[in-house]
PDB file of N, CA and C in Angstrom:
ATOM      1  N   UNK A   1       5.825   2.888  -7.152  1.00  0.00           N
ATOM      2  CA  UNK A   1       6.420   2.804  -5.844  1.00  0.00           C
ATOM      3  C   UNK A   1       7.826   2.217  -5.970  1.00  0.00           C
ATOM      4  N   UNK A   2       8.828   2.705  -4.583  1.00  0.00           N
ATOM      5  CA  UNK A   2      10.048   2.190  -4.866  1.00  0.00           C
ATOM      6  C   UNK A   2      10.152   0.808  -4.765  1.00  0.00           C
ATOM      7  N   UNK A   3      11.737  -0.205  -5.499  1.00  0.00           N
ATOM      8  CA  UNK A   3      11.761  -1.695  -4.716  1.00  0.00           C
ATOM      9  C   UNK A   3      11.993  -1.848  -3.330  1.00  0.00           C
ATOM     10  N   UNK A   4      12.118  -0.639  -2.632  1.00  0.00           N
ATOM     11  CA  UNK A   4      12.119  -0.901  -1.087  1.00  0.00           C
ATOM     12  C   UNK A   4      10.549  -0.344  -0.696  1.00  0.00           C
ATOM     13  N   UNK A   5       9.675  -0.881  -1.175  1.00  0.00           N
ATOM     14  CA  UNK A   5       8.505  -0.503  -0.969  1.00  0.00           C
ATOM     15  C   UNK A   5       7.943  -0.480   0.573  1.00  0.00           C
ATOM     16  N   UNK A   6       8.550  -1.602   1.775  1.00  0.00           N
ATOM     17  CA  UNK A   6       8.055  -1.813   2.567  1.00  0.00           C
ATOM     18  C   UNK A   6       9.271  -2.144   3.826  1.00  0.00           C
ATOM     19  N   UNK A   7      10.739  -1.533   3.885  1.00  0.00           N
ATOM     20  CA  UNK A   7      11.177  -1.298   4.751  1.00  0.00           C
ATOM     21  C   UNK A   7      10.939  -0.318   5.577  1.00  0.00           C
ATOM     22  N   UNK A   8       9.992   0.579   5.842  1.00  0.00           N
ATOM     23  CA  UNK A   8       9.379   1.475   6.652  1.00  0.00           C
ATOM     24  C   UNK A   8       7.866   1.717   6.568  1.00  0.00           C
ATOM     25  N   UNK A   9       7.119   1.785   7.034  1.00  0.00           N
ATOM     26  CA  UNK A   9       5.615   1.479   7.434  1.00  0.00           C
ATOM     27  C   UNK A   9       5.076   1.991   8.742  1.00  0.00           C
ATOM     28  N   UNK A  10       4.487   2.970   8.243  1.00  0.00           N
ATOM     29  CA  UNK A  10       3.844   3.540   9.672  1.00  0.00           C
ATOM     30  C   UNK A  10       1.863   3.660   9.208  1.00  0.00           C
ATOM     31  N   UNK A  11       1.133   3.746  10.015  1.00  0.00           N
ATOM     32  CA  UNK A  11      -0.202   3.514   9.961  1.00  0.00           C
ATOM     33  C   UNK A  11      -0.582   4.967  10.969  1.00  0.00           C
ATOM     34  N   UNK A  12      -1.368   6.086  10.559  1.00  0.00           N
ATOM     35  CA  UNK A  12      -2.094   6.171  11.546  1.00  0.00           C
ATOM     36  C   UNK A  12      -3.230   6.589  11.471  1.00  0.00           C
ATOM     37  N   UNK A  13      -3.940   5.927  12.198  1.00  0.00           N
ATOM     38  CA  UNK A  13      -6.025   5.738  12.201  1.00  0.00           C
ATOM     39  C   UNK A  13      -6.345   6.411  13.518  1.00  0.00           C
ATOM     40  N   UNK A  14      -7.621   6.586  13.867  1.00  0.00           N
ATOM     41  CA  UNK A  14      -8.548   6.725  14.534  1.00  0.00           C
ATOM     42  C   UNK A  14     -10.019   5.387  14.397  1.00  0.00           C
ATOM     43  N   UNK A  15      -9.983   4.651  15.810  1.00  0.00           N
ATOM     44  CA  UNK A  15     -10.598   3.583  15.954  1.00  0.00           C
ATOM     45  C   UNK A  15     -10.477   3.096  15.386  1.00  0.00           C
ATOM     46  N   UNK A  16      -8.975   2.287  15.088  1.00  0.00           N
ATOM     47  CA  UNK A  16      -9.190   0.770  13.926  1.00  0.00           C
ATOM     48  C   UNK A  16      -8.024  -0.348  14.436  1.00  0.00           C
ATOM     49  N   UNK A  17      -8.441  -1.391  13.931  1.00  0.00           N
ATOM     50  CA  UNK A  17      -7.184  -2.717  14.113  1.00  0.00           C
ATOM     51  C   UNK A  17      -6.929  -2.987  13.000  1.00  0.00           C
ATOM     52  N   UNK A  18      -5.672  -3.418  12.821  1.00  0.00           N
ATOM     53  CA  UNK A  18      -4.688  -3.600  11.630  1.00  0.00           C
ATOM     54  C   UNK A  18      -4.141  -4.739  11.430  1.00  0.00           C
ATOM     55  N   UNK A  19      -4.111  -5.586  10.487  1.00  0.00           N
ATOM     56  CA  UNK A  19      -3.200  -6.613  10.027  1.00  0.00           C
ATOM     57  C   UNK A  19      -2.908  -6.012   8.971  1.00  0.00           C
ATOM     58  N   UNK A  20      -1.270  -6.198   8.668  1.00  0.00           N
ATOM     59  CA  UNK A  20      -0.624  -5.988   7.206  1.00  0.00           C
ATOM     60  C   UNK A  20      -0.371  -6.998   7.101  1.00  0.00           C
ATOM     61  N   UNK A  21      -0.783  -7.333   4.899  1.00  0.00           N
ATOM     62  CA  UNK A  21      -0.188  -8.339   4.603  1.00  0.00           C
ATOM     63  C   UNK A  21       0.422  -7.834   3.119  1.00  0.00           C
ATOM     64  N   UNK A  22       1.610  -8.499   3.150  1.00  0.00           N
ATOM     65  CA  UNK A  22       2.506  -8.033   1.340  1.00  0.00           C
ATOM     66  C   UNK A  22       2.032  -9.629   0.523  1.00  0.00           C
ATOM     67  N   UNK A  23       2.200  -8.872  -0.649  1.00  0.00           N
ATOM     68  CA  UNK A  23       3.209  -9.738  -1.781  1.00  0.00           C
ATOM     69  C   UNK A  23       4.120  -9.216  -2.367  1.00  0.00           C
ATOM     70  N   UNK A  24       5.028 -10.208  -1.777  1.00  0.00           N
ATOM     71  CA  UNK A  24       6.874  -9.756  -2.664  1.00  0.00           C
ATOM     72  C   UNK A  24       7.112  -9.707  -3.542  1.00  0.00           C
ATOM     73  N   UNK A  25       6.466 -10.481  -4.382  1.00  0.00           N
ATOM     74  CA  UNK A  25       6.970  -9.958  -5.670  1.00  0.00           C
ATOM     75  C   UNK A  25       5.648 -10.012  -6.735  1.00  0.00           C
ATOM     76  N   UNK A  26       5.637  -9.901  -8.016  1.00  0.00           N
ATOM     77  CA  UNK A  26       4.080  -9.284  -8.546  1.00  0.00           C
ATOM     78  C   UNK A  26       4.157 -10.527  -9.318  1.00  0.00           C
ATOM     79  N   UNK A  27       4.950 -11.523  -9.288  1.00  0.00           N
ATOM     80  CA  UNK A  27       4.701 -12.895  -9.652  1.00  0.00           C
ATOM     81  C   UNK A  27       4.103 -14.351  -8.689  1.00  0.00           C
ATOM     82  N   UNK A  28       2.807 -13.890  -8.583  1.00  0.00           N
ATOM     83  CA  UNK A  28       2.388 -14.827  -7.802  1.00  0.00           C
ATOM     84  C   UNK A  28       2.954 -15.558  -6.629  1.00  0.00           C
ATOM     85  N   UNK A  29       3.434 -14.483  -5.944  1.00  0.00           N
ATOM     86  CA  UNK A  29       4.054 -14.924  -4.773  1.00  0.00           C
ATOM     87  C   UNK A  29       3.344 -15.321  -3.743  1.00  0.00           C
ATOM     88  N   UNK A  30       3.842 -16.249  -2.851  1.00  0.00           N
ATOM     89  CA  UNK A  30       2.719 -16.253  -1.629  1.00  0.00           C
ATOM     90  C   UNK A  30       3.169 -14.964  -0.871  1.00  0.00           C
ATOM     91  N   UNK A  31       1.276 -14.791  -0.175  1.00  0.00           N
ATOM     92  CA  UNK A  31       1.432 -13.700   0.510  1.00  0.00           C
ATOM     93  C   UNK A  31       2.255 -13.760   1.936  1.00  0.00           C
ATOM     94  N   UNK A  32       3.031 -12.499   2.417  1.00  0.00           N
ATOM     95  CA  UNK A  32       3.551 -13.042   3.836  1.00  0.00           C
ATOM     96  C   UNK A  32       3.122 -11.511   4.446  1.00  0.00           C
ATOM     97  N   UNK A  33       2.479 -12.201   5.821  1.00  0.00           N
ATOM     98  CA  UNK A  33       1.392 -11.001   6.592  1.00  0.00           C
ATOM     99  C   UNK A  33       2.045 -11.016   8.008  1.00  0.00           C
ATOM    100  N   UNK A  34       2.176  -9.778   8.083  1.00  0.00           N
ATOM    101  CA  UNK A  34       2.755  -9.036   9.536  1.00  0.00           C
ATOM    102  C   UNK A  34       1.572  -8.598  10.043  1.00  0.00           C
ATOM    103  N   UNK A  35       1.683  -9.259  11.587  1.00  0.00           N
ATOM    104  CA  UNK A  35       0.646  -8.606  12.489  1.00  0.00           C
ATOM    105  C   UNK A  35       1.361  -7.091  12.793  1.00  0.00           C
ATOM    106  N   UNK A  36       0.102  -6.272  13.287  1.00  0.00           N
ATOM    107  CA  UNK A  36       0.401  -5.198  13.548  1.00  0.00           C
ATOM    108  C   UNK A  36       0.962  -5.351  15.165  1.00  0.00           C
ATOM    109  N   UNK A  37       0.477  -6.487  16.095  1.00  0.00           N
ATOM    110  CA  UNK A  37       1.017  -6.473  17.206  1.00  0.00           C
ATOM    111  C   UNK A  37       2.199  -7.034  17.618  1.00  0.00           C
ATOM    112  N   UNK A  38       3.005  -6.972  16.320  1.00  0.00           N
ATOM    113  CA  UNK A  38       4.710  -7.444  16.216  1.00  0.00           C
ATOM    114  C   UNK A  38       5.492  -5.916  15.851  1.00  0.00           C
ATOM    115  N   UNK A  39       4.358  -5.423  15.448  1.00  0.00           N
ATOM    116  CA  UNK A  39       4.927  -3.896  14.915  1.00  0.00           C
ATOM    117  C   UNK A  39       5.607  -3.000  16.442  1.00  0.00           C
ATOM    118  N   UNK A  40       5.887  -1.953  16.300  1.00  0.00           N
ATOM    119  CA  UNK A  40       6.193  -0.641  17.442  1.00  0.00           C
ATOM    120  C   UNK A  40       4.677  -0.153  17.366  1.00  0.00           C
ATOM    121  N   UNK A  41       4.553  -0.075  18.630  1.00  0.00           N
ATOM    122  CA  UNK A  41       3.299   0.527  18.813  1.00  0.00           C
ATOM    123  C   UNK A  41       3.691   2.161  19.129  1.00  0.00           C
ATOM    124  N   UNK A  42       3.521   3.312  18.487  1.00  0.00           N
ATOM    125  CA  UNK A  42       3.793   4.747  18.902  1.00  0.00           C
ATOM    126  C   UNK A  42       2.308   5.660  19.279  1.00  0.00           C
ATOM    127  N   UNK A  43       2.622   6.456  20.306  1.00  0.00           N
ATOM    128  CA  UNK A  43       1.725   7.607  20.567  1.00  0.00           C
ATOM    129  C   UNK A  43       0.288   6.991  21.257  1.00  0.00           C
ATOM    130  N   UNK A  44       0.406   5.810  21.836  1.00  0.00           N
ATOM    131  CA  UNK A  44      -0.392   5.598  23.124  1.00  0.00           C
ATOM    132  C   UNK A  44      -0.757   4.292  21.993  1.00  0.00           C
ATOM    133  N   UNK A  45      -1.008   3.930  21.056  1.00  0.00           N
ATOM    134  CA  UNK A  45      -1.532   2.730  20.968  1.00  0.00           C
ATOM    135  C   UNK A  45      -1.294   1.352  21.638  1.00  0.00           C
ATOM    136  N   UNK A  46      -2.527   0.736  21.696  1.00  0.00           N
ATOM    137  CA  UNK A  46      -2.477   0.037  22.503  1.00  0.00           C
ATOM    138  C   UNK A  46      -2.735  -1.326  22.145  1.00  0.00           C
ATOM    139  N   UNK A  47      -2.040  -2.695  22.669  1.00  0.00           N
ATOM    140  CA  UNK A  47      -2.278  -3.986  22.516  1.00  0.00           C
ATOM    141  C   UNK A  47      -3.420  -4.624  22.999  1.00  0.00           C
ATOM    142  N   UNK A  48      -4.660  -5.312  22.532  1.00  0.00           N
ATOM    143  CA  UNK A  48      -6.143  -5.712  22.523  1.00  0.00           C
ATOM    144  C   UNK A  48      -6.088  -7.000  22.773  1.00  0.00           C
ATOM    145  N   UNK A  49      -5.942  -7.434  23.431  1.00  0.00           N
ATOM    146  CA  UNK A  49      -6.712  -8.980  23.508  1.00  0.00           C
ATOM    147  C   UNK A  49      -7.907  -9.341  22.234  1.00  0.00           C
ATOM    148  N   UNK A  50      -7.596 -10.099  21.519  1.00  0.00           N
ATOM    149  CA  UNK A  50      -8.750 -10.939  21.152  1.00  0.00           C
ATOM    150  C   UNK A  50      -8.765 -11.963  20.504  1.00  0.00           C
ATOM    151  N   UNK A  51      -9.523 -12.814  21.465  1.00  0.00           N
ATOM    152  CA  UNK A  51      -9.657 -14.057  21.011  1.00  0.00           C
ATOM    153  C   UNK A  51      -9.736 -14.828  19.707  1.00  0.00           C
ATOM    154  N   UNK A  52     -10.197 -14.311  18.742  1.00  0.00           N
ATOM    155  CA  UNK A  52     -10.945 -14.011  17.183  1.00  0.00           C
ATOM    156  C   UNK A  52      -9.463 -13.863  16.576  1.00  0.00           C
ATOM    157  N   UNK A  53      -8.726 -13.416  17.186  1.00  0.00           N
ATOM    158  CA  UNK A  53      -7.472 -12.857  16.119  1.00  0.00           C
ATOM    159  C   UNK A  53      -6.581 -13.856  15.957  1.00  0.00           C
ATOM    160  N   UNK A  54      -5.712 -14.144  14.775  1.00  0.00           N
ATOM    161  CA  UNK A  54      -4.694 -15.082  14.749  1.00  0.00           C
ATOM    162  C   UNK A  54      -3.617 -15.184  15.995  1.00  0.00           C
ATOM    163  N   UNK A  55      -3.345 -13.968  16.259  1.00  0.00           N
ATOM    164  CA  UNK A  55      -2.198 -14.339  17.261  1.00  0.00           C
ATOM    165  C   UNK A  55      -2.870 -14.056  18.613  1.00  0.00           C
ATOM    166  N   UNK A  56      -4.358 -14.110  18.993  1.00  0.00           N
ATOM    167  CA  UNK A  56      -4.945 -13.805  20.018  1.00  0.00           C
ATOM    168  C   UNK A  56      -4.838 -11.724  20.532  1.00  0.00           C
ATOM    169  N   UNK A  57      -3.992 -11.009  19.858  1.00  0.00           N
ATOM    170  CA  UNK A  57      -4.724  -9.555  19.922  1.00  0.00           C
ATOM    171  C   UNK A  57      -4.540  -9.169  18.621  1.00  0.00           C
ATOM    172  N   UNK A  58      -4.728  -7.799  18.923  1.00  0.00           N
ATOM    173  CA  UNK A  58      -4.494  -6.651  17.739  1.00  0.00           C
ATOM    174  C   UNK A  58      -4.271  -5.459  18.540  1.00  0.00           C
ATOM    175  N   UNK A  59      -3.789  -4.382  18.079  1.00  0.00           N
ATOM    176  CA  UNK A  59      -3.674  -3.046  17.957  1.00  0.00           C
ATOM    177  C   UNK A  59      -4.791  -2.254  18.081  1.00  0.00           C
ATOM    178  N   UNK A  60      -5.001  -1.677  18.957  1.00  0.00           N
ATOM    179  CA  UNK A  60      -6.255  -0.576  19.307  1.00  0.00           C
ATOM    180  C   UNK A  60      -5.832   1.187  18.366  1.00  0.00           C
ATOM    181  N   UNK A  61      -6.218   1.924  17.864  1.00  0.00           N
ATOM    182  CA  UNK A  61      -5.805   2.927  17.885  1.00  0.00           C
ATOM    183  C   UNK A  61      -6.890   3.494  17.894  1.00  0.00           C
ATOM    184  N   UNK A  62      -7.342   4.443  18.738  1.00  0.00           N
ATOM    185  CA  UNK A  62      -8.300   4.928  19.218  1.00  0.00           C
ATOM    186  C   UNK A  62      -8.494   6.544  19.101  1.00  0.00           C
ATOM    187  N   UNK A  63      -7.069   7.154  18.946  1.00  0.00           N
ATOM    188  CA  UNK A  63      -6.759   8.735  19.240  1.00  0.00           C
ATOM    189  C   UNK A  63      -6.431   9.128  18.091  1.00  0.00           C
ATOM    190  N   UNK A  64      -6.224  10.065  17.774  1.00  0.00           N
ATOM    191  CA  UNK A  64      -5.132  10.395  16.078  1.00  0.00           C
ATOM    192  C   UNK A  64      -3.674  11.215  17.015  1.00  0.00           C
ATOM    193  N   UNK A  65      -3.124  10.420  15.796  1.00  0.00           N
ATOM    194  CA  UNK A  65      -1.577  10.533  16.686  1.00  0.00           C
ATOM    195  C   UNK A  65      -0.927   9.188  16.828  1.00  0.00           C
ATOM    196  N   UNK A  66      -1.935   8.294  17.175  1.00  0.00           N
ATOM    197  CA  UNK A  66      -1.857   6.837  17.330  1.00  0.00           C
ATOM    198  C   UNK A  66      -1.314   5.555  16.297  1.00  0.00           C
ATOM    199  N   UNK A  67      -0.334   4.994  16.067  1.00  0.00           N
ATOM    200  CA  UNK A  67       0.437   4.013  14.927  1.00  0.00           C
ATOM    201  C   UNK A  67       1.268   3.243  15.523  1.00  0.00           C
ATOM    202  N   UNK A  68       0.992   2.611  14.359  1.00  0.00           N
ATOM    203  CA  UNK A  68       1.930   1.340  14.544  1.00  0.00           C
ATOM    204  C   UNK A  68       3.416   1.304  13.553  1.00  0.00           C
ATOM    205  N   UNK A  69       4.167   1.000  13.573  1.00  0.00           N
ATOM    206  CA  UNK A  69       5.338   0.853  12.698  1.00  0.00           C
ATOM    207  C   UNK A  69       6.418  -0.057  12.443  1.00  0.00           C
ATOM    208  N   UNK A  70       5.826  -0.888  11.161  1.00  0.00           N
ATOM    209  CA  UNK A  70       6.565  -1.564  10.587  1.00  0.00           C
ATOM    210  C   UNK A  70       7.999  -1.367  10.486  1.00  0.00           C
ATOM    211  N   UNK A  71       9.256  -1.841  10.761  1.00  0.00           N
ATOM    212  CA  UNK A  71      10.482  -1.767   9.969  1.00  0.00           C
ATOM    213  C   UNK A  71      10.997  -3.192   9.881  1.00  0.00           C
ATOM    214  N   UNK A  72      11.835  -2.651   8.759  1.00  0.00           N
ATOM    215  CA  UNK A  72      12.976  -4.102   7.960  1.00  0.00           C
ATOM    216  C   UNK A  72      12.575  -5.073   7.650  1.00  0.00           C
ATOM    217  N   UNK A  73      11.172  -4.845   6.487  1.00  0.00           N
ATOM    218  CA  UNK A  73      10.200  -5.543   6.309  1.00  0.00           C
ATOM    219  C   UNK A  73      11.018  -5.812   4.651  1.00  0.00           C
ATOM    220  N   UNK A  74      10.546  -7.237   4.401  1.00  0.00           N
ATOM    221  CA  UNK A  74      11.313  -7.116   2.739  1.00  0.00           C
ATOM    222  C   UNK A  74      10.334  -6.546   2.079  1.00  0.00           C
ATOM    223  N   UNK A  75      11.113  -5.985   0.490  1.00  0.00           N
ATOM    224  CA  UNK A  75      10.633  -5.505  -0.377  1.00  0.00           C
ATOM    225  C   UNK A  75       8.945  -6.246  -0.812  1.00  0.00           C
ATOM    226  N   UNK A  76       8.563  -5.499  -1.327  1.00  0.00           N
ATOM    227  CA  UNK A  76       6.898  -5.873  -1.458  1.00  0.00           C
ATOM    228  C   UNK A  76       6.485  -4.847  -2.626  1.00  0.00           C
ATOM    229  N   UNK A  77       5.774  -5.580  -3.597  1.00  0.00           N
ATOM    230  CA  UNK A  77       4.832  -4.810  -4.961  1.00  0.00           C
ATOM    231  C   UNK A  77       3.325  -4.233  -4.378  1.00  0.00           C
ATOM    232  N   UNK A  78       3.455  -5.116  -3.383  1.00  0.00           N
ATOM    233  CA  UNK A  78       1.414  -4.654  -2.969  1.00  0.00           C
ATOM    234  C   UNK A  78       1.331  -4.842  -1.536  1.00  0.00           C
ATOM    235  N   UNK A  79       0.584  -4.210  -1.425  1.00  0.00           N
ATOM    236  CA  UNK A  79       0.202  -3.884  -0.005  1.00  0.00           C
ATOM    237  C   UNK A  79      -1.595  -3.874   0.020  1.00  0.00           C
ATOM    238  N   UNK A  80      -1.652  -4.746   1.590  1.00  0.00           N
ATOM    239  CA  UNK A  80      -2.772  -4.978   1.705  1.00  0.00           C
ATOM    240  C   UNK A  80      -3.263  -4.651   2.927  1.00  0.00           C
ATOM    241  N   UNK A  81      -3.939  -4.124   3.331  1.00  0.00           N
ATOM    242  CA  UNK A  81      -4.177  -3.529   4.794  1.00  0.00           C
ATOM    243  C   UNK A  81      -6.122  -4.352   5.492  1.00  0.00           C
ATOM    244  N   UNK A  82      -5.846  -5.219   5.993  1.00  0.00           N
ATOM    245  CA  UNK A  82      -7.016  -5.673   6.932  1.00  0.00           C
ATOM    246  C   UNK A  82      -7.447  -5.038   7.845  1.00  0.00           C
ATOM    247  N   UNK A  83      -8.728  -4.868   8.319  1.00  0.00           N
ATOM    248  CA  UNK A  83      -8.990  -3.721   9.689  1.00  0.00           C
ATOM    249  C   UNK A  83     -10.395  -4.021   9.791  1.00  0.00           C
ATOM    250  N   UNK A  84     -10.520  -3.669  11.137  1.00  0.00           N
ATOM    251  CA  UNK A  84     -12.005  -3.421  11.584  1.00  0.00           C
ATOM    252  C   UNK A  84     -11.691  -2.241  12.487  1.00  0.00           C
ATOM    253  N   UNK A  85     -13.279  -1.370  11.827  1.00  0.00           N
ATOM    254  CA  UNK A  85     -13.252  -0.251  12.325  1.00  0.00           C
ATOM    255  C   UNK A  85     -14.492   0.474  13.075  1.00  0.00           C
ATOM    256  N   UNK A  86     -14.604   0.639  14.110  1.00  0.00           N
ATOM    257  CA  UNK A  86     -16.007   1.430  14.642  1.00  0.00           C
ATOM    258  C   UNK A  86     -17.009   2.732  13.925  1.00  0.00           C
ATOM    259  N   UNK A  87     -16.072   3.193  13.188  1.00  0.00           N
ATOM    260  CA  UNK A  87     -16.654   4.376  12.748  1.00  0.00           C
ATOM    261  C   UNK A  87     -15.755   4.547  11.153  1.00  0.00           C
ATOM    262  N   UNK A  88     -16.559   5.696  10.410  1.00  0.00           N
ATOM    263  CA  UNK A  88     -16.326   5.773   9.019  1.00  0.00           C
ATOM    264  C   UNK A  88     -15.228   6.415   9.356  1.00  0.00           C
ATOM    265  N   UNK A  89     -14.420   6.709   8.067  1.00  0.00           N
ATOM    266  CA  UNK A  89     -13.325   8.112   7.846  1.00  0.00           C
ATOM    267  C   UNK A  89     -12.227   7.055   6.974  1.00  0.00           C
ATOM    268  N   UNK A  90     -10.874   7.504   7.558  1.00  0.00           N
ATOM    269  CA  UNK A  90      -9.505   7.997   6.488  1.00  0.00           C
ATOM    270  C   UNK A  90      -8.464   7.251   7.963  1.00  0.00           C
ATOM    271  N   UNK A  91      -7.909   6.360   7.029  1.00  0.00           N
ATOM    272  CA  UNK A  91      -6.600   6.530   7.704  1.00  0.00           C
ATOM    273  C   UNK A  91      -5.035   6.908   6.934  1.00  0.00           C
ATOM    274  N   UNK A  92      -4.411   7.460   7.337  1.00  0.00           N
ATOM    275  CA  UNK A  92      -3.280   7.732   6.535  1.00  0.00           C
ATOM    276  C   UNK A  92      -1.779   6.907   6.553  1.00  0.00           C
ATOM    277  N   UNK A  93      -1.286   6.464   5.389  1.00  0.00           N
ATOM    278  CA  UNK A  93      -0.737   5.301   5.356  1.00  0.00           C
ATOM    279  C   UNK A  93       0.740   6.159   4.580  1.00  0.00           C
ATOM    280  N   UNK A  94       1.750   5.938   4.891  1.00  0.00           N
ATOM    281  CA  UNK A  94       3.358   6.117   4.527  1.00  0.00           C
ATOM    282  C   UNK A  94       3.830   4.932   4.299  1.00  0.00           C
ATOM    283  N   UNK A  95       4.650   4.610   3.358  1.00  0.00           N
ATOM    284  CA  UNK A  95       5.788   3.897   3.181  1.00  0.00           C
ATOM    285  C   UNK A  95       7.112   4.379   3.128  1.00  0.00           C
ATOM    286  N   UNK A  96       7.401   4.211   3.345  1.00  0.00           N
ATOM    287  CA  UNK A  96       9.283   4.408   3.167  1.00  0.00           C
ATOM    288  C   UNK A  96       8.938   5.988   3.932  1.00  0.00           C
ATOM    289  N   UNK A  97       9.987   6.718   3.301  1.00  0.00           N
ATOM    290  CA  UNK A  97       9.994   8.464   3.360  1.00  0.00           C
ATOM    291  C   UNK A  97       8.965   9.080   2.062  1.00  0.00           C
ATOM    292  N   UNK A  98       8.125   8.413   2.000  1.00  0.00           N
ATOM    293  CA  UNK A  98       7.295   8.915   0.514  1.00  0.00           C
ATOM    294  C   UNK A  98       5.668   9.676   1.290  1.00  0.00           C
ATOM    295  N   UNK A  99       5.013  10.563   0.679  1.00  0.00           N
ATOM    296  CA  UNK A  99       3.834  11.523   1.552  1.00  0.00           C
ATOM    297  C   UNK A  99       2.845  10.349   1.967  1.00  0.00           C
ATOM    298  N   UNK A 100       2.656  11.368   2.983  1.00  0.00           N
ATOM    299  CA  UNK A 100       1.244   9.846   3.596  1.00  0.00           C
ATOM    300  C   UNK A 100      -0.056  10.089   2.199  1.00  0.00           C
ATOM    301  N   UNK A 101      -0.542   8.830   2.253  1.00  0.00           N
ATOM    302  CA  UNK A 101      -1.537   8.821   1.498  1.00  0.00           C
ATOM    303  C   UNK A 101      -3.560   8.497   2.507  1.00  0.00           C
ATOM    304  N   UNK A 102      -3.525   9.318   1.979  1.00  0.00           N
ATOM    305  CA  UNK A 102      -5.360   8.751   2.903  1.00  0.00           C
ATOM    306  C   UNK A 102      -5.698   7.969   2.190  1.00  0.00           C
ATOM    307  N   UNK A 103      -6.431   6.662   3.292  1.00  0.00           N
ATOM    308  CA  UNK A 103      -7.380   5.564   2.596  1.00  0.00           C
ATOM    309  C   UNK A 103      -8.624   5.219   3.240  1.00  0.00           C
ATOM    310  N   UNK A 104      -9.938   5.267   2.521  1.00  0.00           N
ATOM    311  CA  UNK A 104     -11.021   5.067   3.250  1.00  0.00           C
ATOM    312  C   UNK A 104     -10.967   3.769   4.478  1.00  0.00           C
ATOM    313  N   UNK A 105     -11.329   4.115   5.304  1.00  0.00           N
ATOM    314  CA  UNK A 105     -12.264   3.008   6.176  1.00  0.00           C
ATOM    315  C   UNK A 105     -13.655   3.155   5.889  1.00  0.00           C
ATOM    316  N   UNK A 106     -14.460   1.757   5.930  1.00  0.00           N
ATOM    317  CA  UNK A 106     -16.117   2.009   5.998  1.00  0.00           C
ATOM    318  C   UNK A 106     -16.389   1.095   7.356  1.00  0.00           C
TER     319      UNK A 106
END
């Protein structure tokens, strides 16, 4: 992956909530985690109340079509994606301008 690994970030699922968290660099860095409800919410997703969550919501995405999007995020070696999800499948994950990649949900 490129060193601008994580200035662009888009997510999009069917039924799931999202926390992203990086590490900057692959030397034991501390981790630094972006809520998804600081992100752009695109294509109807929606902001959740919940109590349970660090910043009190999360991100609903319920439809396909539905994302969130990271920008002008610093560079990052790893990427870590948190979620709870209602149902099985795939969500598809982009960085930068590079092809979306599918990743299981269970």
């Amino acid at each position: 992956m490129s060193s601008k690994f994580f200035h662009d970030i888009r997510f999009f699922a069917i039924a799931a909530f999202f926390l992203l968290s990086a590490s900057v660099s692959a030397t034991a860095a501390p981790d630094h985690v972006f809520e998804a409800e600081a992100a752009d919410r695109l294509g109807g997703a929606s902001k959740v109340a919940d109590r349970g969550a660090s910043e009190r919501a999360l991100v609903g995405l319920s439809k396909p079509g539905q994302c969130v999007k990271f920008t002008k995020l610093p560079s990052a070696s790893k990427l870590a994606i948190r979620y709870a999800s209602v149902s099985v499948g795939t969500i598809s994950v982009a960085v930068n301008d590079q092809p979306m990649r599918k990743v299981n949900v269970h």
